[in-house]
Protein backbone atom coordinates (compact mmCIF):
# COMPACT_ATOMS: atom_id res chain seq x y z
CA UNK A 1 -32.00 -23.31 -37.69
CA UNK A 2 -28.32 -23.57 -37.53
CA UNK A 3 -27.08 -25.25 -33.71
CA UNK A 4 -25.02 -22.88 -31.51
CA UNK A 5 -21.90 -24.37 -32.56
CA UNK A 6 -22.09 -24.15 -35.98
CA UNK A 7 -22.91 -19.88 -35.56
CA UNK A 8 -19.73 -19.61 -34.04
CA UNK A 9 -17.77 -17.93 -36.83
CA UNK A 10 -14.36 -17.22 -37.16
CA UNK A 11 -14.36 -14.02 -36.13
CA UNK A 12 -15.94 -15.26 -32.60
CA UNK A 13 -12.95 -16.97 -31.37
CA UNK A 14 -10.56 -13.66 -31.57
CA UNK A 15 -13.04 -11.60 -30.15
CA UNK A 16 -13.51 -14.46 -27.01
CA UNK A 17 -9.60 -14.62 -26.55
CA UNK A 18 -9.31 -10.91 -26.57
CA UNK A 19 -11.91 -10.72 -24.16
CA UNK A 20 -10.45 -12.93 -21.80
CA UNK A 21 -7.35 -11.36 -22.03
CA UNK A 22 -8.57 -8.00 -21.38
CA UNK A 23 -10.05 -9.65 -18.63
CA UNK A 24 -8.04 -11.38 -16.86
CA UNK A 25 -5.51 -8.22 -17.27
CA UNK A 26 -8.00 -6.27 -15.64
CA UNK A 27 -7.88 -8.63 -12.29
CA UNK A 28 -4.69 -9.02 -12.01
CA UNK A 29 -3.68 -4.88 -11.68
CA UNK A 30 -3.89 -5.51 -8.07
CA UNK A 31 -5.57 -4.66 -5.24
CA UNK A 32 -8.71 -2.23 -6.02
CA UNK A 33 -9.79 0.39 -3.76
CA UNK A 34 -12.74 -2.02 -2.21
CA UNK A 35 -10.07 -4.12 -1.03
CA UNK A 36 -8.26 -1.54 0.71
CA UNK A 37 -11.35 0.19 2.01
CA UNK A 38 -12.80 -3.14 3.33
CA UNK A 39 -8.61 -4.04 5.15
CA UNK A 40 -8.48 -0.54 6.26
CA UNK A 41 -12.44 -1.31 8.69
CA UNK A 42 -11.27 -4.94 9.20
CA UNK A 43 -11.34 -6.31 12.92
CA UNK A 44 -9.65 -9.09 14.17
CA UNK A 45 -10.54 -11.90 17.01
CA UNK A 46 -7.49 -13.39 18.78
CA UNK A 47 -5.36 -12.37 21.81
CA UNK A 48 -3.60 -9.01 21.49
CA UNK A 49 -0.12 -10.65 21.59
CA UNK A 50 -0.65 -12.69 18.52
CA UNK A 51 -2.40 -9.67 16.65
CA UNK A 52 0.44 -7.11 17.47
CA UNK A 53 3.30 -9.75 16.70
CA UNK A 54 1.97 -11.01 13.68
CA UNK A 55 1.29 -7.05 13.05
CA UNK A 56 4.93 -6.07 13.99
CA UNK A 57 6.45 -8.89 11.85
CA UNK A 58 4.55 -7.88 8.65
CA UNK A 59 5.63 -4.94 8.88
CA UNK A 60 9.11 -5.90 10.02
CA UNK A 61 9.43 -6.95 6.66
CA UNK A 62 9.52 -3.82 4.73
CA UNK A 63 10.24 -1.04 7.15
CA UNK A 64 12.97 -0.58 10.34
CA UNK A 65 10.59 0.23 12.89
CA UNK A 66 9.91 0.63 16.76
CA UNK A 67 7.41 -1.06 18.69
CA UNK A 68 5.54 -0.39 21.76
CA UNK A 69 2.85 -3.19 23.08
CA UNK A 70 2.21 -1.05 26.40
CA UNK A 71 0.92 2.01 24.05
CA UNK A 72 0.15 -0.68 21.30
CA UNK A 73 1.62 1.05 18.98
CA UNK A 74 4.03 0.46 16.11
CA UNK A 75 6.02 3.14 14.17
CA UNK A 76 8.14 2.84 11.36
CA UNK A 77 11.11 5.24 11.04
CA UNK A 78 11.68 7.61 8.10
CA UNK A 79 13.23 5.50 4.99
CA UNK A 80 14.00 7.37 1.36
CA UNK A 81 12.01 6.31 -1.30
CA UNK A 82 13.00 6.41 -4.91
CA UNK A 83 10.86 7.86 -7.34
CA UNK A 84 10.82 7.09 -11.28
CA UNK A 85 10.10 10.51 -12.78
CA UNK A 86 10.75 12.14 -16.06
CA UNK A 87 11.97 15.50 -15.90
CA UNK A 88 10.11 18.43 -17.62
CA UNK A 89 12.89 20.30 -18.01
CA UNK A 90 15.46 18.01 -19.88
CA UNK A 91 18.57 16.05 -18.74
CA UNK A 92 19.79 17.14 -15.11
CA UNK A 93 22.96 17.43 -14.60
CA UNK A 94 25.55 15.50 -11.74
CA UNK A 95 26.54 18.31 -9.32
CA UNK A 96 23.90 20.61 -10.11
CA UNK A 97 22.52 21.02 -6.11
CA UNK A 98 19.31 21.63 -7.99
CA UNK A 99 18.89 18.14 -8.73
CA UNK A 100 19.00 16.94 -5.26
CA UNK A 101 15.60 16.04 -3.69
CA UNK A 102 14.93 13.00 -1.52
CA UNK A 103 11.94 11.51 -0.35
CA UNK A 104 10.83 10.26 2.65
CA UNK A 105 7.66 7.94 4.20
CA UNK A 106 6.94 6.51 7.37
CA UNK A 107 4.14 5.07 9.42
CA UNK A 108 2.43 4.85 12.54
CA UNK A 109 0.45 1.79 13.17
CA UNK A 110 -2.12 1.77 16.12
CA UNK A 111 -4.19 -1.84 17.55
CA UNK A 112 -6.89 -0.29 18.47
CA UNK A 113 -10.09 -1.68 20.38
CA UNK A 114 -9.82 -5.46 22.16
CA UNK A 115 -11.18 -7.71 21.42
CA UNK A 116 -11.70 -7.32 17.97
CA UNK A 117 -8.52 -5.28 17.68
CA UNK A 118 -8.79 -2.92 14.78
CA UNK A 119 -5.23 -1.94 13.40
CA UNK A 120 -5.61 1.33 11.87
CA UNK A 121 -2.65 2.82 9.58
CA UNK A 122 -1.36 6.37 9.08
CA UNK A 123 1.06 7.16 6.87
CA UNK A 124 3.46 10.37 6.83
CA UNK A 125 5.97 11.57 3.91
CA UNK A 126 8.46 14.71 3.29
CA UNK A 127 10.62 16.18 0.61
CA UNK A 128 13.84 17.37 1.19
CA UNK A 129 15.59 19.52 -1.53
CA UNK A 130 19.61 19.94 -1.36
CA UNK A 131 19.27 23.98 -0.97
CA UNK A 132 16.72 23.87 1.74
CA UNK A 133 17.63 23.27 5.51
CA UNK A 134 14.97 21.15 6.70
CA UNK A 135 12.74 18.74 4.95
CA UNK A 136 8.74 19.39 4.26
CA UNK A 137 6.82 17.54 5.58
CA UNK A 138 3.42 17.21 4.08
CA UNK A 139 -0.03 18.33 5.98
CA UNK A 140 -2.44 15.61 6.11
CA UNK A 141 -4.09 18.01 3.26
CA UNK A 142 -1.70 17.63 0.70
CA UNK A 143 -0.79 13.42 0.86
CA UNK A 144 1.82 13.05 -1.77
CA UNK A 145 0.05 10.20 -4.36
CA UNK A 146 3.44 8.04 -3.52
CA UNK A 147 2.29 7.68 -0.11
CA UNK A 148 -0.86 7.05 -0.68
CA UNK A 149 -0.02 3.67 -2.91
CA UNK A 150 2.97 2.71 0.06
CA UNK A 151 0.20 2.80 2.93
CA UNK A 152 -2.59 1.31 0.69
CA UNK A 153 0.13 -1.65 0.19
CA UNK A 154 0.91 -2.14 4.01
CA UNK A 155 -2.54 -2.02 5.33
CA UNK A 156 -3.70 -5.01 2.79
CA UNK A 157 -0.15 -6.86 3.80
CA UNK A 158 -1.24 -6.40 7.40
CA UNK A 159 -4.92 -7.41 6.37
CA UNK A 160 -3.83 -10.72 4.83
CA UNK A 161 -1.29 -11.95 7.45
CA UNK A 162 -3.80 -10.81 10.51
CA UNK A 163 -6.25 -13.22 8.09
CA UNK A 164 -3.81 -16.05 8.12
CA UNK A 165 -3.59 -16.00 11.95
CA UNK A 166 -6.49 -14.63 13.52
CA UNK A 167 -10.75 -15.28 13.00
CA UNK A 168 -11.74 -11.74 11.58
CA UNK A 169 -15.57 -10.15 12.67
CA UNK A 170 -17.80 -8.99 10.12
């Protein structure tokens, strides 16, 4: 009987590598819905002012915001967002009012309990078209998917530096 080395053919070794590849490809598409699910119920031990600094900072990173420690609150204001889409209908045009649209996000970010604190994330986002007078904002109902991936990213950014700085519960 032949030892397991000596099965190994040469068609083994491709079908190892590509395996690997595929899987290590697979981990490294980011965060998966778990992880955002598991930041999202997270609670944190540690004294409020280190939770909502280290809070405000993260977020102070990506977004102009406000902040409020007496309400414990934190709220971004509304920033454009550029979105990478093809258009169905062929090349548009510069000057053509049509072509105008802008998106918007922002977010309100409570610290809720004490202690644990729980920060818990809610993210709003509008559409503004060039021929309309006032921007549409969506319903809670109809979450545009490109806000969906912005707060999903800022609630595991808060997650990790909240981790970094502050004993988490289970």
């Amino acid at each position: 009987m032949p030892s397991p080395a000596e099965r190994v053919t040469s068609y083994d070794r491709p079908v190892r590598i590509l395996a690997l590849m595929l899987a290590s490809a697979l981990t490294a598409c980011g965060p998966s819905s778990q992880d955002v699910a598991f930041a999202r119920v997270a609670s944190y031990d540690g004294p409020f002012d280190t939770v909502f600094a280290t809070t405000r900072d993260r977020i102070a990173r990506d977004y102009p915001l406000q902040a409020d420690p007496v309400e414990r609150r934190l709220a971004t204001r509304w920033i454009q967002i550029e979105l990478v889409e093809a258009d169905p209908h062929g090349p548009v045009y510069k000057g053509s009012l049509n072509a105008i649209t802008r998106n918007f996000v922002r977010f309100d970010i409570d610290i809720l309990g004490g202690p644990p604190w729980i920060v818990d994330v809610r993210g709003h986002a509008s559409t503004w078209k060039a021929d309309d007078a006032k921007p549409y904002v969506y319903p809670e109902a109809e979450r545009p998917p490109f806000l969906e991936s912005r707060e999903s990213a800022l609630v595991l950014a808060i997650h990790n530096a909240l981790e970094r700085c502050c004993r988490r519960r289970r």
